[in-house]
N, C-alpha and C. Protein backbone atom coordinates (compact mmCIF):
# COMPACT_ATOMS: atom_id res chain seq x y z
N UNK A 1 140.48 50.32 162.49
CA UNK A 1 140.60 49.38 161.39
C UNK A 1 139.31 49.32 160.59
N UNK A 2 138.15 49.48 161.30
CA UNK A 2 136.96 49.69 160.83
C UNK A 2 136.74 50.47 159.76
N UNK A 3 137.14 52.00 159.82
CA UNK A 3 137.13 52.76 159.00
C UNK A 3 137.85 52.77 157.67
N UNK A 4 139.05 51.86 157.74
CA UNK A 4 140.23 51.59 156.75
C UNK A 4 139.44 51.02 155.95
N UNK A 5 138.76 49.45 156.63
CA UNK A 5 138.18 48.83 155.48
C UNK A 5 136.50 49.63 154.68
N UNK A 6 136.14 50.21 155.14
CA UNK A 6 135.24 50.96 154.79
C UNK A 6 135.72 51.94 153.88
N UNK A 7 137.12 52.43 154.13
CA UNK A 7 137.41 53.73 152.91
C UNK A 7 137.99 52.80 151.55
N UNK A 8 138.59 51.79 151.95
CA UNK A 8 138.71 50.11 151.06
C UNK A 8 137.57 49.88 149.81
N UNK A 9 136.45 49.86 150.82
CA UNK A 9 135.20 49.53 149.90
C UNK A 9 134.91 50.54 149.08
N UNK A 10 134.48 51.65 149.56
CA UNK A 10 134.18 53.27 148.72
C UNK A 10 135.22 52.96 147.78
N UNK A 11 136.78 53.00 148.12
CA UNK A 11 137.37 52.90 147.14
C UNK A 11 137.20 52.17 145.87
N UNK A 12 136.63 51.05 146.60
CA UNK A 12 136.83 49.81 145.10
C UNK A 12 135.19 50.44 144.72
N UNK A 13 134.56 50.79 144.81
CA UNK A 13 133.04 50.76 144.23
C UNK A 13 133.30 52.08 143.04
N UNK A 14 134.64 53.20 143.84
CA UNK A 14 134.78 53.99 142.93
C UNK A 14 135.46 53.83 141.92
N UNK A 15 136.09 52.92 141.83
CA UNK A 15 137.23 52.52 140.79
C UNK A 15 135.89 51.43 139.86
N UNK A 16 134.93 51.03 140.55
CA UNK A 16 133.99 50.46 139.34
C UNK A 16 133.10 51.08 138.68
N UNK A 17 132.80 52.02 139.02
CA UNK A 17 131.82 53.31 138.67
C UNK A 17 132.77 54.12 137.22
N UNK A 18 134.28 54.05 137.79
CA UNK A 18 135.35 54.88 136.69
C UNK A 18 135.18 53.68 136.01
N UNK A 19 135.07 52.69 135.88
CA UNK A 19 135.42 51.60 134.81
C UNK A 19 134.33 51.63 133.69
N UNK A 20 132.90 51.69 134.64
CA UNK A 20 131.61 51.96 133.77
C UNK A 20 131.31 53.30 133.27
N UNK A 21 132.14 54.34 133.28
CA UNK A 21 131.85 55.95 133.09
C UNK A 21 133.16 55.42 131.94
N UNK A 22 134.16 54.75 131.80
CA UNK A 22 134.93 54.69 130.87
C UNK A 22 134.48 53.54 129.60
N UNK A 23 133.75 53.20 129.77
CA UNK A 23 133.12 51.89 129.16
C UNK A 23 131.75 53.18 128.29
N UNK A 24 131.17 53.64 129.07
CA UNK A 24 129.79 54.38 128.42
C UNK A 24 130.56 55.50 127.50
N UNK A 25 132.04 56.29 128.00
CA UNK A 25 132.60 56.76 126.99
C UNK A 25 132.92 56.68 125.69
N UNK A 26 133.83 55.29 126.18
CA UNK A 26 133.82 54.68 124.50
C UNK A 26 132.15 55.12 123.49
N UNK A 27 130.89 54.96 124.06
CA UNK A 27 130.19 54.44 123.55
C UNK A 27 129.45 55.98 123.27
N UNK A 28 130.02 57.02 123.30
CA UNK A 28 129.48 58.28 123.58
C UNK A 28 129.99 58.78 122.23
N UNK A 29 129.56 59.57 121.03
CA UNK A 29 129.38 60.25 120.46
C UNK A 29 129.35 61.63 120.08
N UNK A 30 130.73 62.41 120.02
CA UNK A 30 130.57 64.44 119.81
C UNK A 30 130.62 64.34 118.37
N UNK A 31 130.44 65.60 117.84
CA UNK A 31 130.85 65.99 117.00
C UNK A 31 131.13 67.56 116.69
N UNK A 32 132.68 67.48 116.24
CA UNK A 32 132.93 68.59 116.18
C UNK A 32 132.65 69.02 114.37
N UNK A 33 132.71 70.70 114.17
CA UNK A 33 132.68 70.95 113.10
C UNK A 33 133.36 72.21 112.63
N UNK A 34 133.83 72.97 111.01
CA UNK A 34 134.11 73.86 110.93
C UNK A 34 133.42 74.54 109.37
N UNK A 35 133.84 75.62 108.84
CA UNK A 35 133.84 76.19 108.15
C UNK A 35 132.23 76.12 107.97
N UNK A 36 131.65 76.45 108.95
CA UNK A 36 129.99 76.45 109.17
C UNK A 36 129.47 75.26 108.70
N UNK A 37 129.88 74.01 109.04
CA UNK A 37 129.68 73.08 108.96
C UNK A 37 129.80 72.08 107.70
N UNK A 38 130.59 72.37 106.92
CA UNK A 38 131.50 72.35 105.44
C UNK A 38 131.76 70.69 105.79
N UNK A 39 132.62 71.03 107.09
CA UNK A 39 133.21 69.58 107.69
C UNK A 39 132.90 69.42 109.10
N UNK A 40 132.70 67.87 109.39
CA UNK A 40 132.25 67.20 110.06
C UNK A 40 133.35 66.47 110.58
N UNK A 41 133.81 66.22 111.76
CA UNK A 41 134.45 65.21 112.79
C UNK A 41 133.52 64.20 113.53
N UNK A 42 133.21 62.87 113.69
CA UNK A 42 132.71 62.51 114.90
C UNK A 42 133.72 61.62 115.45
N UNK A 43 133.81 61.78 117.29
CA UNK A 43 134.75 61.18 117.91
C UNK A 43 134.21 60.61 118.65
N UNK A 44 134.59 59.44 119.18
CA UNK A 44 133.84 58.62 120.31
C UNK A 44 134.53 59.49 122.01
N UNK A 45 133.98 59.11 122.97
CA UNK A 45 134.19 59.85 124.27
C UNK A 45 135.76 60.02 124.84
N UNK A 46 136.38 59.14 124.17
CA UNK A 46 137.54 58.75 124.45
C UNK A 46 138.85 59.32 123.16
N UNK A 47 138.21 59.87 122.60
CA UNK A 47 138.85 61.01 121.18
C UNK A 47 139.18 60.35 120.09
N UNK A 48 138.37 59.05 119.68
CA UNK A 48 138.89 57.98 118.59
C UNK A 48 138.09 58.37 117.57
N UNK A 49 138.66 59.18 116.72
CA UNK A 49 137.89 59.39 115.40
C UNK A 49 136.71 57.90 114.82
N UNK A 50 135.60 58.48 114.21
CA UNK A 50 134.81 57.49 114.32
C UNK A 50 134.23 58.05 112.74
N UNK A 51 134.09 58.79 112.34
CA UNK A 51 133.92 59.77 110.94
C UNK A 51 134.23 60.71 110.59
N UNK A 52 134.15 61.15 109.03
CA UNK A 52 134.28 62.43 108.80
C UNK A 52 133.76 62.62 107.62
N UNK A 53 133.04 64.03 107.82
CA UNK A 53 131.59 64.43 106.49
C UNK A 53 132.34 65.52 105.79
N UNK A 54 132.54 65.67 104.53
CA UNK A 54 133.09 66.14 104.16
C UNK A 54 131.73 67.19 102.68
N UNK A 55 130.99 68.18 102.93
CA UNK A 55 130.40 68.61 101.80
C UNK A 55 131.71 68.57 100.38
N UNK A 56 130.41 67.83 99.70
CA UNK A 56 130.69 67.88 98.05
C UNK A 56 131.66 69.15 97.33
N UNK A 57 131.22 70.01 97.72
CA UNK A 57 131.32 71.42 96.87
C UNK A 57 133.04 71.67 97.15
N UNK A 58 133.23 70.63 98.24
CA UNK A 58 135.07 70.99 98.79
C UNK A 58 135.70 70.49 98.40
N UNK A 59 135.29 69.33 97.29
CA UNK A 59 136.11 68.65 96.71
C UNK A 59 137.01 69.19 95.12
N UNK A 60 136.65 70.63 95.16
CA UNK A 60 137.51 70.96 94.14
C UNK A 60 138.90 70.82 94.04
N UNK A 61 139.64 70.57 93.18
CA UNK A 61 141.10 70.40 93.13
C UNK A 61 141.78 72.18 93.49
N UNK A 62 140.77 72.95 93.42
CA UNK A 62 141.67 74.84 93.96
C UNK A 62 140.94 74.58 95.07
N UNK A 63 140.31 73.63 96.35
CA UNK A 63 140.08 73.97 97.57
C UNK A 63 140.39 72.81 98.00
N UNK A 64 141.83 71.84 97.64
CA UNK A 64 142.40 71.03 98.80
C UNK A 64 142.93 71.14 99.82
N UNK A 65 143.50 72.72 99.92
CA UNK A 65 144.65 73.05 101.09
C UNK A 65 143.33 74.05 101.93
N UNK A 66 142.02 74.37 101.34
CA UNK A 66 141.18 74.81 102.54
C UNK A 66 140.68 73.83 103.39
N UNK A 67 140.35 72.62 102.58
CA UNK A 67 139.82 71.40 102.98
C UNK A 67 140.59 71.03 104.58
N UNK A 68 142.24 71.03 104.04
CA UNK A 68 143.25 70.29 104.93
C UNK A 68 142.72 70.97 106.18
N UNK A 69 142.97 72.50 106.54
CA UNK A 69 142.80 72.86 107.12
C UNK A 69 141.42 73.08 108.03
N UNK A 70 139.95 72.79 106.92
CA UNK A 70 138.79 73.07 107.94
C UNK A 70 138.74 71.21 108.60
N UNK A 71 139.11 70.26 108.26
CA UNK A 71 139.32 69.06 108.68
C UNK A 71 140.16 68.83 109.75
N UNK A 72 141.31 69.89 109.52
CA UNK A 72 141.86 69.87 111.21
C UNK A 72 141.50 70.64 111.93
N UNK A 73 140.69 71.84 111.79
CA UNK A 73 139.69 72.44 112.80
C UNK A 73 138.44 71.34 113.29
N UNK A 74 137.74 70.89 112.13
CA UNK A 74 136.66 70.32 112.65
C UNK A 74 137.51 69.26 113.97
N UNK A 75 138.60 68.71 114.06
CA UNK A 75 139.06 67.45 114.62
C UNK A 75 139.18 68.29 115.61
N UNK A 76 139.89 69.52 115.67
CA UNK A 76 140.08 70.03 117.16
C UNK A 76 139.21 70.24 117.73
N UNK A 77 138.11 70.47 117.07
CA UNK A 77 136.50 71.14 117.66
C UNK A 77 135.80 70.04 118.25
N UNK A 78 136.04 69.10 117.71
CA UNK A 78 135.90 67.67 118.39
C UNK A 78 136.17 67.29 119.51
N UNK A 79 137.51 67.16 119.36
CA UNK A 79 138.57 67.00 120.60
C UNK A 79 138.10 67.14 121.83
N UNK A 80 138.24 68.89 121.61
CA UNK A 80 137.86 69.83 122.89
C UNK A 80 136.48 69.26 123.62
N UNK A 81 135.41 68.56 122.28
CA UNK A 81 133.97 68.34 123.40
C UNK A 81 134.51 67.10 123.96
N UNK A 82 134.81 66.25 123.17
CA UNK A 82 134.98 64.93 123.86
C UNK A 82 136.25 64.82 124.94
N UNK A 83 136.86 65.83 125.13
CA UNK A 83 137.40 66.09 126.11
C UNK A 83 136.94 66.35 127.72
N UNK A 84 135.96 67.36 127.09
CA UNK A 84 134.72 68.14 128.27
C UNK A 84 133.91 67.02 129.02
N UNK A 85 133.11 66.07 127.48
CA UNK A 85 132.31 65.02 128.02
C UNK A 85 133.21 64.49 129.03
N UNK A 86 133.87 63.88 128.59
CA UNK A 86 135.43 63.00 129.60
C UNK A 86 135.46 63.29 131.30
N UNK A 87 135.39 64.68 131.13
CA UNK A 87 135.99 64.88 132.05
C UNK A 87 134.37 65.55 133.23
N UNK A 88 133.40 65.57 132.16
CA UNK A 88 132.36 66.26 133.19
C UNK A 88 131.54 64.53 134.30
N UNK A 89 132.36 63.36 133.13
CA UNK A 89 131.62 62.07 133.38
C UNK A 89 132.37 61.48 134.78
N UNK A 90 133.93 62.35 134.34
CA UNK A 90 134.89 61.76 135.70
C UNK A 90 134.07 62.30 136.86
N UNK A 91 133.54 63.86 136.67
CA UNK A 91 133.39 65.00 138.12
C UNK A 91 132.12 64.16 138.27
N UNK A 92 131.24 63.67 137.83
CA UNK A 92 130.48 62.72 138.68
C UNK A 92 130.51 61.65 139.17
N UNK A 93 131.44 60.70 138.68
CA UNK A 93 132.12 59.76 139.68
C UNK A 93 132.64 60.09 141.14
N UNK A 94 133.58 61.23 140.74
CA UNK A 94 134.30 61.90 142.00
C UNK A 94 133.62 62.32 143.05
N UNK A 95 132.40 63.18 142.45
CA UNK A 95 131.85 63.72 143.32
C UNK A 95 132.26 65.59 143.06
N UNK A 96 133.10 65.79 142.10
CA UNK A 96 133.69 67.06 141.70
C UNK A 96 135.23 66.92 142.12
N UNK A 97 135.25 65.87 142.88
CA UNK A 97 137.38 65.67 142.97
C UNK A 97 138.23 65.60 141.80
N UNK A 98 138.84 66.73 141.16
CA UNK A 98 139.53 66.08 140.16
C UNK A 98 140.48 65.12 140.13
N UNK A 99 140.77 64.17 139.83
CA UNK A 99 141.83 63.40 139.95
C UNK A 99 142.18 63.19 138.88
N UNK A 100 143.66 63.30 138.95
CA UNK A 100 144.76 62.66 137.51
C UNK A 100 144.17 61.54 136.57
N UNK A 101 144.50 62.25 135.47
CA UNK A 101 144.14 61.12 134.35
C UNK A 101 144.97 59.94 134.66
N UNK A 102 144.21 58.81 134.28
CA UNK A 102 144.62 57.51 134.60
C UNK A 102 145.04 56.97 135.66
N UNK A 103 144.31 57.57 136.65
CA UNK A 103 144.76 57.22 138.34
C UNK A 103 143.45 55.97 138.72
N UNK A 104 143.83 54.94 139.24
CA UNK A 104 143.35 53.81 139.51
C UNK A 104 143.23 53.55 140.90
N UNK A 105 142.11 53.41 141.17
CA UNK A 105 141.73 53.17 142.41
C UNK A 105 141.55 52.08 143.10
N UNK A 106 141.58 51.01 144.17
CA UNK A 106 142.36 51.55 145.24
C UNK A 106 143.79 51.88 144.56
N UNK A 107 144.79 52.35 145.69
CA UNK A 107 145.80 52.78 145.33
C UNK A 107 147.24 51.72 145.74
């Protein structure tokens, strides 16, 4: 019984550690970019668009449909880091255990 409540505690200390690694996320900052840096994405840790830089020179009315497109690259380019961050912040909680998104600890 000893050991139960002991894997109890680890548990709950780890489920507060994920709470504060999800809390410093929010508060974390990528930025993705494209067309050699034309356009700008910034996303918070958690993939919530937070800006977007758009150079002057793209605002021509014959480069709206390049625009569309380097704006949804820059967002994916984004994505992908604040994805990485996400997930390199979980493997130190864990210890390198991956565990399922949105799995809550104890169980």
């Amino acid at each position: 019984m000893k050991n139960l409540a002991g894997l109890m505690k680890q548990a709950s200390q780890m489920q507060a550690r994920m709470e504060e690694v999800q809390t410093s996320l929010a508060n974390l900052t990528v930025e993705g970019q494209s067309g050699a840096g034309l356009v700008k994405i910034a996303l918070s840790g958690k993939g919530e668009m937070r800006s977007v830089t758009i150079d002057p020179k793209l605002a021509e009315p014959g480069e709206v449909e390049m625009l569309q497109d380097l704006i949804l690259a820059a967002f994916a380019d984004a994505r992908v880091k604040s994805e990485a961050a996400a997930a390199e912040e979980m493997r130190k909680v864990t210890g390198g255990l991956d565990l399922p998104a949105g799995l809550k600890l104890p169980f």
